[in-house]
Protein backbone atom coordinates (compact mmCIF):
# COMPACT_ATOMS: atom_id res chain seq x y z
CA UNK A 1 -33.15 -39.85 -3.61
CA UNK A 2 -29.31 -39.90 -3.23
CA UNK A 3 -27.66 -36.93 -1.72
CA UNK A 4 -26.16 -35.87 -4.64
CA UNK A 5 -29.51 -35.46 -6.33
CA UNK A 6 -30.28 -33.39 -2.79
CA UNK A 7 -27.69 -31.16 -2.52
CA UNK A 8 -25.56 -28.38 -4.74
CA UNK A 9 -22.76 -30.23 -3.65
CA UNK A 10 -20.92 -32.07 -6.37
CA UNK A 11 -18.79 -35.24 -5.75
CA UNK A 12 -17.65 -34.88 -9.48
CA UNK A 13 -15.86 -31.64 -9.19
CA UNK A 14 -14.71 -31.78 -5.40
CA UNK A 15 -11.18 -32.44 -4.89
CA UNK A 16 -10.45 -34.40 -1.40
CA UNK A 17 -7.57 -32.17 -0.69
CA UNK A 18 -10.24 -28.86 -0.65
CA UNK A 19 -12.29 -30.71 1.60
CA UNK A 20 -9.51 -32.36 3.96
CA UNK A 21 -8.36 -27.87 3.95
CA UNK A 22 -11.69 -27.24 4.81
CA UNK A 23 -11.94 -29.83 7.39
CA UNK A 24 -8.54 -28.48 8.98
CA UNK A 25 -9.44 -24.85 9.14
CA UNK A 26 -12.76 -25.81 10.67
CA UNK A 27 -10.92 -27.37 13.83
CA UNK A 28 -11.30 -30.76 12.68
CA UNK A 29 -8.10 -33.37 13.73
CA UNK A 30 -6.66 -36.15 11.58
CA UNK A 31 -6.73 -39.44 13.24
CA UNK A 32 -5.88 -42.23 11.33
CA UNK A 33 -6.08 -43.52 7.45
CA UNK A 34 -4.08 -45.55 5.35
CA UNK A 35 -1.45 -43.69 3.00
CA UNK A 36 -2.94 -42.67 -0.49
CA UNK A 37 -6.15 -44.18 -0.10
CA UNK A 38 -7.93 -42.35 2.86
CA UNK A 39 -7.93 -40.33 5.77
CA UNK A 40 -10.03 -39.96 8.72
CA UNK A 41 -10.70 -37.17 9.99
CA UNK A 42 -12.74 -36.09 13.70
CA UNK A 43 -14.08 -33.50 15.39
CA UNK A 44 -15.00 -33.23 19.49
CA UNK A 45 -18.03 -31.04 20.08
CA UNK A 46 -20.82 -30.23 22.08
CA UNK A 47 -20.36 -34.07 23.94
CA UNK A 48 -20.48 -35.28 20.55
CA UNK A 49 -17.96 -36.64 18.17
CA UNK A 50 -18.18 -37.18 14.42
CA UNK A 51 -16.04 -38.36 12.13
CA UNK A 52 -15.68 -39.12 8.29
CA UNK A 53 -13.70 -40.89 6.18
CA UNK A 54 -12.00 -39.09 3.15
CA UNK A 55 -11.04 -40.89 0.00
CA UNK A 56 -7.60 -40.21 -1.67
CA UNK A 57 -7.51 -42.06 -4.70
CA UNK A 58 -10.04 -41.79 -7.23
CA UNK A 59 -8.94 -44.76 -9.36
CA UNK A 60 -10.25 -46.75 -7.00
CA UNK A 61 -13.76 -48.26 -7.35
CA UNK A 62 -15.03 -47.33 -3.90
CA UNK A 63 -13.96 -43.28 -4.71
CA UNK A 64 -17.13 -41.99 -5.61
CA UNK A 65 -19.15 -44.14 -2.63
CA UNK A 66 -16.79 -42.78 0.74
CA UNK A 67 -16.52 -39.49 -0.79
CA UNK A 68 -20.55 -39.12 -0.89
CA UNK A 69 -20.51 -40.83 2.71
CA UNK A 70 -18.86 -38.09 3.66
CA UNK A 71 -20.52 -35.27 2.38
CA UNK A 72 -23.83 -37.24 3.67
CA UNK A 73 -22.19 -37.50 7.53
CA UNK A 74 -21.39 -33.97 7.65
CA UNK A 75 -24.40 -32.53 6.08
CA UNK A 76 -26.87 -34.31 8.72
CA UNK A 77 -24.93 -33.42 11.31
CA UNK A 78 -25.88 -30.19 13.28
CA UNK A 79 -22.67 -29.52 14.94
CA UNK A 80 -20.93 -26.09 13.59
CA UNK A 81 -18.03 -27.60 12.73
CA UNK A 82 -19.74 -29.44 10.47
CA UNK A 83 -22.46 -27.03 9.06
CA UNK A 84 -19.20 -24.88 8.60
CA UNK A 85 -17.90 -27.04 6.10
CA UNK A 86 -20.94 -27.99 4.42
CA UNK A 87 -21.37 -24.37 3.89
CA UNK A 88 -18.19 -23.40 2.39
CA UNK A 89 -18.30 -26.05 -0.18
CA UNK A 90 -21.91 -25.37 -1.24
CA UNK A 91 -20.25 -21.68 -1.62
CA UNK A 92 -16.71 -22.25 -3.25
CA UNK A 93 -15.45 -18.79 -3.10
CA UNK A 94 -12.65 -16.44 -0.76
CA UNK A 95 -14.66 -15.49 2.17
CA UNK A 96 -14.35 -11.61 3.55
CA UNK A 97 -15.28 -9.89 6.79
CA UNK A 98 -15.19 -6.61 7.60
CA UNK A 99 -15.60 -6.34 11.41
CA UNK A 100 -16.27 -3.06 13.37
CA UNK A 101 -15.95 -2.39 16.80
CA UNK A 102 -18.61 0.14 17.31
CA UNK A 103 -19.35 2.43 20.78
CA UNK A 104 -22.47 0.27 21.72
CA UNK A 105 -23.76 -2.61 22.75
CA UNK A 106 -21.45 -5.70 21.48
CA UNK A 107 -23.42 -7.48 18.78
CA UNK A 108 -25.51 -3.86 18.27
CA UNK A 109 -24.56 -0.92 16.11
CA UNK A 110 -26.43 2.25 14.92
CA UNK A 111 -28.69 2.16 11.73
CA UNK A 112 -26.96 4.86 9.87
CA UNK A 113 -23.21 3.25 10.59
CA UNK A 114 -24.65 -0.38 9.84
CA UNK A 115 -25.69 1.03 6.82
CA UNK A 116 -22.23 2.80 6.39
CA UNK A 117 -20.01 -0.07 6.78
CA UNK A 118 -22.17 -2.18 4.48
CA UNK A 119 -21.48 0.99 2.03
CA UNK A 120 -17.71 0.81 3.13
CA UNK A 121 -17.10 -2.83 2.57
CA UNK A 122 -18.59 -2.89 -1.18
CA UNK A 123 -16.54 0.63 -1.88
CA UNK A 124 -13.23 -1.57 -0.91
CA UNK A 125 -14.01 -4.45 -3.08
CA UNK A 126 -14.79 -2.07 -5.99
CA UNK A 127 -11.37 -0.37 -5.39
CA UNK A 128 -9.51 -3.92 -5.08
CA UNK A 129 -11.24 -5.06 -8.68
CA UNK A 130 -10.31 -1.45 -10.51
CA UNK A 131 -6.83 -1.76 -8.88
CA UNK A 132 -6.40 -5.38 -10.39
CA UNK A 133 -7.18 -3.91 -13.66
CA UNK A 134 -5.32 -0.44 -13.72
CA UNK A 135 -3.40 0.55 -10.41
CA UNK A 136 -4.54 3.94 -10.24
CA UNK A 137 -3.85 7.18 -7.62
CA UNK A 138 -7.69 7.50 -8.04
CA UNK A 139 -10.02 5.43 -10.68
CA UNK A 140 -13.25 7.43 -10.69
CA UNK A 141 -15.37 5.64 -13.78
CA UNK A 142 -12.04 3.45 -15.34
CA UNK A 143 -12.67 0.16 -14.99
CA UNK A 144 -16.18 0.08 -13.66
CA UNK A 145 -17.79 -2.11 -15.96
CA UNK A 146 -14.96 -4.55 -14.50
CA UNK A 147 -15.99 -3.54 -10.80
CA UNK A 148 -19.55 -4.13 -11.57
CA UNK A 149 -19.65 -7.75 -12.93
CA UNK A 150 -17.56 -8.89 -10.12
CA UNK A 151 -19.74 -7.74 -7.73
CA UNK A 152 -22.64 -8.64 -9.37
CA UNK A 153 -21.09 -12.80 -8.64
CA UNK A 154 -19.97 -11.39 -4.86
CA UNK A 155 -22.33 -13.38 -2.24
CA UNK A 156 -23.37 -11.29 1.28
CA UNK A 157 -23.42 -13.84 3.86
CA UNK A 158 -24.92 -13.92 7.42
CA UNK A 159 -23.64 -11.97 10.15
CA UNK A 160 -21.95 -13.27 13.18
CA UNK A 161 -22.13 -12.72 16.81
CA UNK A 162 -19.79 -10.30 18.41
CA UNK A 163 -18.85 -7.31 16.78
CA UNK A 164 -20.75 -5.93 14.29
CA UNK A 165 -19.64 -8.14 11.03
CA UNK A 166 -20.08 -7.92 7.15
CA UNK A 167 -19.45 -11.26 5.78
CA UNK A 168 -18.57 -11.75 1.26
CA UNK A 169 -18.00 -14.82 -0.64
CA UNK A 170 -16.21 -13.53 -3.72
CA UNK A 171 -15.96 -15.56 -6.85
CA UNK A 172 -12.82 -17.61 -7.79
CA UNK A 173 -12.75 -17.79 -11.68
CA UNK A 174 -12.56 -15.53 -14.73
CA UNK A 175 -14.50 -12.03 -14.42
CA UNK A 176 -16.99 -11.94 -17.79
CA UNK A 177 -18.67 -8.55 -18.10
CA UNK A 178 -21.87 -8.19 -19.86
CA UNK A 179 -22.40 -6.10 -23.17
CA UNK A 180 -25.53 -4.17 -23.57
CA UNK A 181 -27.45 -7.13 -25.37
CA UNK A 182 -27.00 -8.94 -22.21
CA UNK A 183 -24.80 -11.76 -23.88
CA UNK A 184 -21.56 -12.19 -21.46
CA UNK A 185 -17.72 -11.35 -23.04
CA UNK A 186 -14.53 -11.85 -22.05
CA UNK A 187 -12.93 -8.84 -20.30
CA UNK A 188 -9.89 -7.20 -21.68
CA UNK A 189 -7.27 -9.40 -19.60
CA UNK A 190 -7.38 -12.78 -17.92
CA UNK A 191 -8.82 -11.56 -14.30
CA UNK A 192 -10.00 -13.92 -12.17
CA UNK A 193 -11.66 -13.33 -8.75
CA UNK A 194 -8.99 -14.66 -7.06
CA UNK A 195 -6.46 -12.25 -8.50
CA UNK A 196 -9.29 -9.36 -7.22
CA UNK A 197 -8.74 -10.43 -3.48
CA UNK A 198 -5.22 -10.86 -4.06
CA UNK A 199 -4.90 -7.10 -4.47
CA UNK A 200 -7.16 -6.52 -2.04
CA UNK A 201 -4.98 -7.39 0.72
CA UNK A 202 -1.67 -6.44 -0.75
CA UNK A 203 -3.41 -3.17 -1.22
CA UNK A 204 -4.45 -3.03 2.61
CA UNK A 205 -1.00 -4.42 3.57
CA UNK A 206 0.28 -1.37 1.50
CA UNK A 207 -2.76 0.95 3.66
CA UNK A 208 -1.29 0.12 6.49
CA UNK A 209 2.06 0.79 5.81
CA UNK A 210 1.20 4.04 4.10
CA UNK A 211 -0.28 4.72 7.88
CA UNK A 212 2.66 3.47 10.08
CA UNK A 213 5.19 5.38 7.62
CA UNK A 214 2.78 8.46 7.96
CA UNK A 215 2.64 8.03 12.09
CA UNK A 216 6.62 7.57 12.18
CA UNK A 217 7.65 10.54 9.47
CA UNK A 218 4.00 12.74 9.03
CA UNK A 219 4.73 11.82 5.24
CA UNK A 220 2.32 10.95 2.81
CA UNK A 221 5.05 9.14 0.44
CA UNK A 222 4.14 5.54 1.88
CA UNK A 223 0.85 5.87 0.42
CA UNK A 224 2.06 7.08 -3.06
CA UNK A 225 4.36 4.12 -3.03
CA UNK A 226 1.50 1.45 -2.10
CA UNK A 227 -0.16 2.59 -5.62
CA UNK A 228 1.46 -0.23 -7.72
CA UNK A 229 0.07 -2.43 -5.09
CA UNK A 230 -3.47 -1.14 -5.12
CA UNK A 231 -3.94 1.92 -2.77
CA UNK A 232 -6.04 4.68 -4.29
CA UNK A 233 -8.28 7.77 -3.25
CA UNK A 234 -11.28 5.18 -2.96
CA UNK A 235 -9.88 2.51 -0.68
CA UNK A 236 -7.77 5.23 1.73
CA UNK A 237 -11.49 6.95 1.92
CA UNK A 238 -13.60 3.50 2.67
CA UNK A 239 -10.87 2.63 5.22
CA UNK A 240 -11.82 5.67 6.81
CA UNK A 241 -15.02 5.16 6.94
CA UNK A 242 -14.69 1.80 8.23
CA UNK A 243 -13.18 3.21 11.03
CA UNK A 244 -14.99 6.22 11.70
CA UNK A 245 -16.87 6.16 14.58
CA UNK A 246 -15.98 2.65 15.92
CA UNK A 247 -13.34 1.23 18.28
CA UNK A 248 -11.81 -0.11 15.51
CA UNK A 249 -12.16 -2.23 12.68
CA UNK A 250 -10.69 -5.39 10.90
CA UNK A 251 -10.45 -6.89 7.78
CA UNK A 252 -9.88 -10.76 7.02
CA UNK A 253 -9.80 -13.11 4.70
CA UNK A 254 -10.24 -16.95 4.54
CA UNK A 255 -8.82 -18.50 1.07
CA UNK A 256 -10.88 -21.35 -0.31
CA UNK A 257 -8.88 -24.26 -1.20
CA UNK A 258 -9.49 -24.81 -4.85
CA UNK A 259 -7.26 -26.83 -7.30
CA UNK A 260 -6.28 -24.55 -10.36
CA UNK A 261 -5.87 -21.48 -8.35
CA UNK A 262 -3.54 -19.87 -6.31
CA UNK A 263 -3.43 -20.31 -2.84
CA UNK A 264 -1.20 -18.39 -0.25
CA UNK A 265 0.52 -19.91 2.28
CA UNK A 266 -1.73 -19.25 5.23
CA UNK A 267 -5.36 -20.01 4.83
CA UNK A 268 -6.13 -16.71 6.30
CA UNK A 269 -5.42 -13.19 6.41
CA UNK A 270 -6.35 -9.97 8.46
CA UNK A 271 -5.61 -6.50 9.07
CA UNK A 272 -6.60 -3.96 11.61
CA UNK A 273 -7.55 -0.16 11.59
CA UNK A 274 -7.99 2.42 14.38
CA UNK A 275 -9.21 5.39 15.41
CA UNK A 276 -5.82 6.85 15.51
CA UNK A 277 -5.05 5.71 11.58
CA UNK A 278 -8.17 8.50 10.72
CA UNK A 279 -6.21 11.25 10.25
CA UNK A 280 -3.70 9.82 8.03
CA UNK A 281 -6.29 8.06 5.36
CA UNK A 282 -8.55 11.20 5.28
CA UNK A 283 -5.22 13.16 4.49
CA UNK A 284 -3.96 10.59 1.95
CA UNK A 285 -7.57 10.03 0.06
CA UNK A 286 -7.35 13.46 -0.26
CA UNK A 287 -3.49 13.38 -1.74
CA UNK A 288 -4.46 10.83 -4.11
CA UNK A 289 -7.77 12.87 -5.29
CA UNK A 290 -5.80 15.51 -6.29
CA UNK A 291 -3.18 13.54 -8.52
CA UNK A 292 -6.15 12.91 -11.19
CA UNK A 293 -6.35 15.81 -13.72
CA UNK A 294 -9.49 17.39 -13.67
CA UNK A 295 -10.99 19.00 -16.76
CA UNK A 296 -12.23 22.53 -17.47
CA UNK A 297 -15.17 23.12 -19.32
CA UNK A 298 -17.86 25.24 -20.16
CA UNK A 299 -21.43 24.54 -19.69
CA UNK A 300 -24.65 26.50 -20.42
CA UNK A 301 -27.87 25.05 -19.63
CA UNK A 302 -31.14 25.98 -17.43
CA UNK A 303 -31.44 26.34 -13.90
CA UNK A 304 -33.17 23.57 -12.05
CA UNK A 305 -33.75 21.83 -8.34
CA UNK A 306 -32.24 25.09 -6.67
CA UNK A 307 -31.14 24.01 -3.01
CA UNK A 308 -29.35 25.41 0.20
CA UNK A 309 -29.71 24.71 4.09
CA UNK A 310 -31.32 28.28 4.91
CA UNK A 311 -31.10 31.97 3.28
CA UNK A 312 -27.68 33.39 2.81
CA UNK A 313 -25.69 30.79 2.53
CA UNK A 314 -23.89 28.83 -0.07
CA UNK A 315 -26.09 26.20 -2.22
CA UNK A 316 -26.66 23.96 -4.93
CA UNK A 317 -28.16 23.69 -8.49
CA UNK A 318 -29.11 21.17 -11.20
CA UNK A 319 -28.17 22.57 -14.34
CA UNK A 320 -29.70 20.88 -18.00
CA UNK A 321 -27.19 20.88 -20.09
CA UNK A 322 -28.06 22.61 -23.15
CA UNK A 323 -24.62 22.98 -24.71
CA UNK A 324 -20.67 21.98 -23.49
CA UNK A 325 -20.59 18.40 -22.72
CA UNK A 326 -22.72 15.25 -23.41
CA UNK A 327 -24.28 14.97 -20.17
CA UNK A 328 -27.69 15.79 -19.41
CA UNK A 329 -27.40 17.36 -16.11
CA UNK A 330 -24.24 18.67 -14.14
CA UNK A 331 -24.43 19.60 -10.19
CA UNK A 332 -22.78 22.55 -8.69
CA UNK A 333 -21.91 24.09 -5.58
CA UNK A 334 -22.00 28.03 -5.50
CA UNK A 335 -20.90 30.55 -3.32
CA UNK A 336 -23.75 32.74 -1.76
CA UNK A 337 -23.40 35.26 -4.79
CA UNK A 338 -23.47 32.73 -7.16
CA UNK A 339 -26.11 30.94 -6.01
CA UNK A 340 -28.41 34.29 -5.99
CA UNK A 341 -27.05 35.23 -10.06
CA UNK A 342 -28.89 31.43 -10.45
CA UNK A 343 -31.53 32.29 -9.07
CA UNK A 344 -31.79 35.29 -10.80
CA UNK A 345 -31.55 33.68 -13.76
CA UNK A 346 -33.69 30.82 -12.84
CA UNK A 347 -36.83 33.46 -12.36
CA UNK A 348 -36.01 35.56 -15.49
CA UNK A 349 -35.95 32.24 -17.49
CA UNK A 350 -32.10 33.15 -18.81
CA UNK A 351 -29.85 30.45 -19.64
CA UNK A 352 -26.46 30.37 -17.22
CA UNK A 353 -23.20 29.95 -18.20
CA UNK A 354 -20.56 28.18 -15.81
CA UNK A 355 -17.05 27.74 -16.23
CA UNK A 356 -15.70 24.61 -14.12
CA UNK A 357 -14.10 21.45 -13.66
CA UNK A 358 -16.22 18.24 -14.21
CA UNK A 359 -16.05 15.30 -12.05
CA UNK A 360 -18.44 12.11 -12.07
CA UNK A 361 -18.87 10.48 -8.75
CA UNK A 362 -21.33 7.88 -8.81
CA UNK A 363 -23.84 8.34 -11.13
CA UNK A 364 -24.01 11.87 -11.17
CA UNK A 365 -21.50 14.56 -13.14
CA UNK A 366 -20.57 17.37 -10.74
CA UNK A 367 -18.71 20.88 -12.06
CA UNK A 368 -16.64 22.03 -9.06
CA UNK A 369 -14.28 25.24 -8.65
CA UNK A 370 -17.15 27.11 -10.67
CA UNK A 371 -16.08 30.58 -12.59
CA UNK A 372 -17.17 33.00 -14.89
CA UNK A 373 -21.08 32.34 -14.07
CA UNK A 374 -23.42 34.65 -15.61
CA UNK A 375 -26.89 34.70 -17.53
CA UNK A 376 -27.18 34.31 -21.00
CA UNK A 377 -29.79 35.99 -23.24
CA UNK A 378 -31.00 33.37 -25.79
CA UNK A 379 -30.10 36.19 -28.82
CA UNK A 380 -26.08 35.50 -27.64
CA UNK A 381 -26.38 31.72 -27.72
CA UNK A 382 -25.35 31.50 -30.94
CA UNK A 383 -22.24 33.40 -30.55
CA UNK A 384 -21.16 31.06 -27.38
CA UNK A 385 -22.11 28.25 -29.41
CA UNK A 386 -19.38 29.50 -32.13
CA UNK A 387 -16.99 30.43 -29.65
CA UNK A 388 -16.93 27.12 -27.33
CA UNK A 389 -15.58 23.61 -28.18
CA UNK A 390 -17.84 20.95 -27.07
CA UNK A 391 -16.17 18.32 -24.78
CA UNK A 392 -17.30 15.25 -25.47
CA UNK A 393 -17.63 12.32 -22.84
CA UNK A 394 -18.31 8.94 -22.53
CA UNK A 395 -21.64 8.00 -21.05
């Protein structure tokens, strides 16, 4: 068996000039080679040494044979260096890390923040692939049909010793979302993975400045301005829950080397958050929130899942939707007052009426700033069916 019958490797589509990157960012040194034909390349490790020889020209008729040498040398090899390499081609994609520097034991970190960071690092790839579609103060649903397929082609990979680290290999070509029979279309616009992580570090870039100009001037104008480069409500609210409880956190990049696409000029990119950046991306997330019109509408439905932390205080309902939108269910916070008119009406078996503003976060629709609650009597139904214009929504 040859190795390219053994390995997901391909010498077919591998350019010599990804691998000779990949070989450089891996610590590797050029010594030697003969101009346009090959290189040699070596790395000093462990008391070991290794080197291969890379092949330049295709047209000639020992190409194919000292480019799979190659790939064979490094891939038996167990030095890091090496396994490094092996892994980023059998991977081809822009690899991300989200690193946190949390109040524990290096290498260690809590369950719950683990779990958080995990939570914060997909919420700022799902900003970075809405922002490449629509830049957007806040995106709520637009776009997330977009945000979905490209994470459904993101890869987690392992994490790494030291700080507590999150590690993504993001696609590099066209995004293709899926239709409801399954069958893959072309999105709206040319978007290509690539162009996703492109915004997501001009949109950090912009984070950061948004921060610095807040620190310098305690205005939140910086952040408004980093919109056309991808800032919104979501990323300013992961970033700060990156950073939340930790000494601080970083975000870098390593570009893939991949003929077609665009490459920047440095093979890799970071950017740091602290502690002290908190207050200005929990003030700013909540800046951009409010810039998204929120709609008013009235819903009537029966009182379900009633829920508050302990008698006399404020809690929450499930209300099904009988008539005002197209939803099923709506969530709502009430005041103590409120919440005992529900569950008034919840005993008596009365329909409730609730004026409010609708919101979908996630996968739930909630009606915040709630008004004009009361019960309804199923003999005036009909005359607030007459009276109200359903709002209509896409599901």
């Amino acid at each position: 068996m040859t190795r390219a019958e053994d390995s997901e490797i391909s010498t077919l589509s591998l350019n010599p000039s990804d691998l000779i990157t990949l070989l450089a960012g891996a610590g590797w040194d050029k010594q030697g080679g003969r101009s346009n034909v090959y290189e040699r390349w070596a790395i000093h490790e462990d008391d070991q040494q290794l080197a291969v020889l890379v092949p330049l020209d295709p047209g000639r008729d020992d190409y194919a044979d000292l480019l799979e040498e190659a790939l064979s040398s490094l891939e038996r090899s167990r030095l890091s260096s090496a396994q490094k390499v092996v892994s980023r081609l059998r991977v081809p994609g822009d690899e991300v890390q989200w690193q946190k520097e949390p109040r524990t034991v290096p290498g260690f970190i809590p369950w719950t923040q683990g779990e958080a960071l995990i939570a914060s690092a997909k919420q700022i790839l799902v900003a970075a692939a809405k922002a490449t579609r629509h830049a957007s103060a806040y995106h709520g649903q637009r776009e997330w049909k977009f945000a979905r397929e490209y994470l459904n082609k993101v890869l987690m990979g392992q994490t790494q010793i030291g700080s507590y680290i999150v590690t993504a290999y993001t696609p590099l070509g066209q995004i293709r979302e899926i239709d409801k029979g399954g069958e893959s279309v072309m999105s709206g616009a040319t978007t290509t993975g690539r162009d996703v992580m492109e915004r997501l570090t001009s949109s950090l870039v912009a984070a950061r400045e948004g921060v610095d100009h807040f620190a310098n001037t305690g205005s939140l104008s910086g952040f408004d301005a980093g919109v056309v480069r991808g800032v919104s409500c979501e990323l300013t609210r992961a970033l700060a829950a990156l950073v939340e409880d930790s000494e601080g956190a970083r975000v870098s990049v390593r570009w893939f080397p991949a003929s077609g696409q665009s490459m920047p000029s440095d093979d890799t990119w970071q950017m740091e958050f602290v502690p002290d950046d908190l207050p200005a991306l929990e003030r700013a997330s909540s800046r951009l929130a409010s810039t998204e019109p929120r709609r008013t509408v009235v819903v009537v439905g029966t009182v379900t899942n009633l829920n508050r932390p302990r008698f006399g205080q404020h809690g929450t309902i499930i209300l099904n939707v009988i008539y005002g939108v197209s939803v099923s269910r709506v969530r709502v916070r009430l005041s103590r007052p409120d919440y005992e008119h529900a569950i008034s009406a919840h005993k008596n078996g009365d329909l409730l009426r609730i004026t409010g503003a609708l919101e979908k976060e996630g996968n739930n629709y909630w009606l915040y700033d709630p008004t004009e609650l009361g019960p309804v009597e199923a003999g005036a139904l009909n005359e607030i069916l007459g009276s109200v214009e359903p709002d209509r929504l896409d599901q």
